[in-house]
C-alpha atoms as a PDB file:
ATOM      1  CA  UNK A   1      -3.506  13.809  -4.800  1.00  0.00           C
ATOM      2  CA  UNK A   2      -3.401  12.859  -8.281  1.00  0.00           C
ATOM      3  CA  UNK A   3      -4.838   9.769  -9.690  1.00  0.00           C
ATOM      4  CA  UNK A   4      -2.091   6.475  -9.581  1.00  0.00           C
ATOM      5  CA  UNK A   5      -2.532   3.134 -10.701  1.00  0.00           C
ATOM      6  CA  UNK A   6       0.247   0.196  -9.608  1.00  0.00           C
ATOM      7  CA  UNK A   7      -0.061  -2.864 -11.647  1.00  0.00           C
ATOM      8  CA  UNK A   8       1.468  -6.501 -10.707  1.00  0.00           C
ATOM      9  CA  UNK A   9       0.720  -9.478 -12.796  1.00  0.00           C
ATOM     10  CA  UNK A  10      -2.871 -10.263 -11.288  1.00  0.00           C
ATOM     11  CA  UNK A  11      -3.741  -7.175  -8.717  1.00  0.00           C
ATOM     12  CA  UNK A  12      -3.776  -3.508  -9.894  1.00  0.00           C
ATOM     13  CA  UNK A  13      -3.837  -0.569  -7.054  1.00  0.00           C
ATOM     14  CA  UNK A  14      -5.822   2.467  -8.307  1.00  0.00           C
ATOM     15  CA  UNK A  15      -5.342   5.862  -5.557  1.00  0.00           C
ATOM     16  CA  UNK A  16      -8.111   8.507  -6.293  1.00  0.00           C
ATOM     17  CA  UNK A  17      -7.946  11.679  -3.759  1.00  0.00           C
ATOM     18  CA  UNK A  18      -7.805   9.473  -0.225  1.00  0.00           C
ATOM     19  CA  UNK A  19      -9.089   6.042  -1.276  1.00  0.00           C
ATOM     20  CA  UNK A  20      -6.798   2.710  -2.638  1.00  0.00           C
ATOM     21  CA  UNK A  21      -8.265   0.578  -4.808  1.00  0.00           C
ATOM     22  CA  UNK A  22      -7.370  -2.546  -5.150  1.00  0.00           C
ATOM     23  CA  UNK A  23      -8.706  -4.551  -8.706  1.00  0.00           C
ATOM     24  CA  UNK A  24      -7.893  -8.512  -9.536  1.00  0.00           C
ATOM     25  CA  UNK A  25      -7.796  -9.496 -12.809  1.00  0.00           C
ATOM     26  CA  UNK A  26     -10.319 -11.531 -14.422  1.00  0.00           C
ATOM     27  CA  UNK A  27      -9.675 -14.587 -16.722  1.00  0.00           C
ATOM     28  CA  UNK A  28     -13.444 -14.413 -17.933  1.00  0.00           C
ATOM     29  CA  UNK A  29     -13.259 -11.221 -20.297  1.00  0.00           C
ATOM     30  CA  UNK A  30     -13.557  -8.861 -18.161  1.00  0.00           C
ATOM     31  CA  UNK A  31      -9.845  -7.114 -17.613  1.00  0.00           C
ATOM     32  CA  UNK A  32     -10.357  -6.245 -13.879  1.00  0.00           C
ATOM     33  CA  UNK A  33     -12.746  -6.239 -10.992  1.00  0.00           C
ATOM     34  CA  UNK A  34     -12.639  -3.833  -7.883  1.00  0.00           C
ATOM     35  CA  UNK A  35     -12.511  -6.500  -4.704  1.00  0.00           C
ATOM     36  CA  UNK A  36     -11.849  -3.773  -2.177  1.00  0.00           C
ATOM     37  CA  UNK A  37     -10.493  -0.317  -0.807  1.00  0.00           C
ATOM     38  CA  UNK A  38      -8.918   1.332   1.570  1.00  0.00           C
ATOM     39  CA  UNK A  39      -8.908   4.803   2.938  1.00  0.00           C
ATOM     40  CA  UNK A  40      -5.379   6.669   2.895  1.00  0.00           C
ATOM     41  CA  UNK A  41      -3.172   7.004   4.436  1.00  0.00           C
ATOM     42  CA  UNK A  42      -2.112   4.033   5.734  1.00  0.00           C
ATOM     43  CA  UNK A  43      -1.911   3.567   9.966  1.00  0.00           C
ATOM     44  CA  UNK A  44       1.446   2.864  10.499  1.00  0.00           C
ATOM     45  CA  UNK A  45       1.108  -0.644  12.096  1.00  0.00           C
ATOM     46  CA  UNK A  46      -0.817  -1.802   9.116  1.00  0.00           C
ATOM     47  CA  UNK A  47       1.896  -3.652   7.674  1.00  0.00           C
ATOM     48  CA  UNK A  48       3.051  -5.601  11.037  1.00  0.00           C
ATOM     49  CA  UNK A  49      -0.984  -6.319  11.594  1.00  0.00           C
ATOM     50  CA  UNK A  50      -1.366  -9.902  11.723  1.00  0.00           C
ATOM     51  CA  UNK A  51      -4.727  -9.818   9.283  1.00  0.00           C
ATOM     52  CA  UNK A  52      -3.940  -9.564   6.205  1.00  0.00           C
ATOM     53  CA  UNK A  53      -5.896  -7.513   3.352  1.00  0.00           C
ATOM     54  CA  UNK A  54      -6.116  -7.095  -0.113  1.00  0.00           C
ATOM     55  CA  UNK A  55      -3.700  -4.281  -0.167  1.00  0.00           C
ATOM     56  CA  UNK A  56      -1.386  -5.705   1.543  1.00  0.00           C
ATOM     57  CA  UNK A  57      -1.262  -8.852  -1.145  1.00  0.00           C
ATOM     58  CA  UNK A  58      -1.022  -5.967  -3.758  1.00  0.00           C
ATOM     59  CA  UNK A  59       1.725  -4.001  -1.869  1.00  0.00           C
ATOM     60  CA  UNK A  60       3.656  -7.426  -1.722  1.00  0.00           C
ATOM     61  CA  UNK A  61       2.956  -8.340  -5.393  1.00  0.00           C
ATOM     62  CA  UNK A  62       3.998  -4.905  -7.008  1.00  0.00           C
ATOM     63  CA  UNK A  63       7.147  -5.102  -4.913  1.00  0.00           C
ATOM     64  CA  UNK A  64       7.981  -7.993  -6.048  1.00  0.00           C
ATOM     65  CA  UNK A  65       7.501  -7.791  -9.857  1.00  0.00           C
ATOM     66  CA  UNK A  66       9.287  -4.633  -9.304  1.00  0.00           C
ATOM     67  CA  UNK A  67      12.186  -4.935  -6.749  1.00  0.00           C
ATOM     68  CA  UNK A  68      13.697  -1.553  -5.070  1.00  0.00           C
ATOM     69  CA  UNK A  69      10.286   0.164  -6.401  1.00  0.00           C
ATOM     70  CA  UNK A  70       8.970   1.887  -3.332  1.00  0.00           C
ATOM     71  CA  UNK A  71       6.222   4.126  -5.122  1.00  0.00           C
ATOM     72  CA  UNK A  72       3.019   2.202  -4.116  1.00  0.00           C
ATOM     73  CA  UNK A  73       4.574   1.853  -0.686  1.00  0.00           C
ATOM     74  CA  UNK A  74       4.896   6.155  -0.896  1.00  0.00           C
ATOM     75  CA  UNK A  75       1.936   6.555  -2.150  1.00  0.00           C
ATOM     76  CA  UNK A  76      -0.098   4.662   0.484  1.00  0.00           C
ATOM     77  CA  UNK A  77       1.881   6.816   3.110  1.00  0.00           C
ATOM     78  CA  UNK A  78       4.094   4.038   4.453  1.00  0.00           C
END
């Protein structure tokens, strides 16, 4: 898999071989921080589980700064 990055206002998504990234921006100087990861792909109830994750806020965000742009959801195999 080739390296991706999926950007929203705040929370970036970086995919590297099997592994999500997800990065928040900083307001201190420092453009972004890792604040967790995920292996890929995705189980396929992850989206109806009631916890919700990191990637999951960054799946939402993307999608909605970008409406009808399903490439992060592709990408994370869901």
């Amino acid at each position: 898999m080739d390296n991706q990055s999926f950007e929203s206002r705040d929370l970036r998504v970086r995919i590297s071989e099997n592994v999500a990234y997800i990065d928040q921006r900083r307001l201190d100087g420092d453009p972004w921080r890792e604040i967790d990861k995920s292996d890929l792909p995705m189980p396929a109830l992850w989206l109806a589980s009631p916890r919700t994750s990191p990637l999951q806020v960054a799946l939402r965000a993307f999608e909605l700064e970008h409406p009808g742009d399903t490439s992060l959801r592709l990408a994370l195999g869901v």
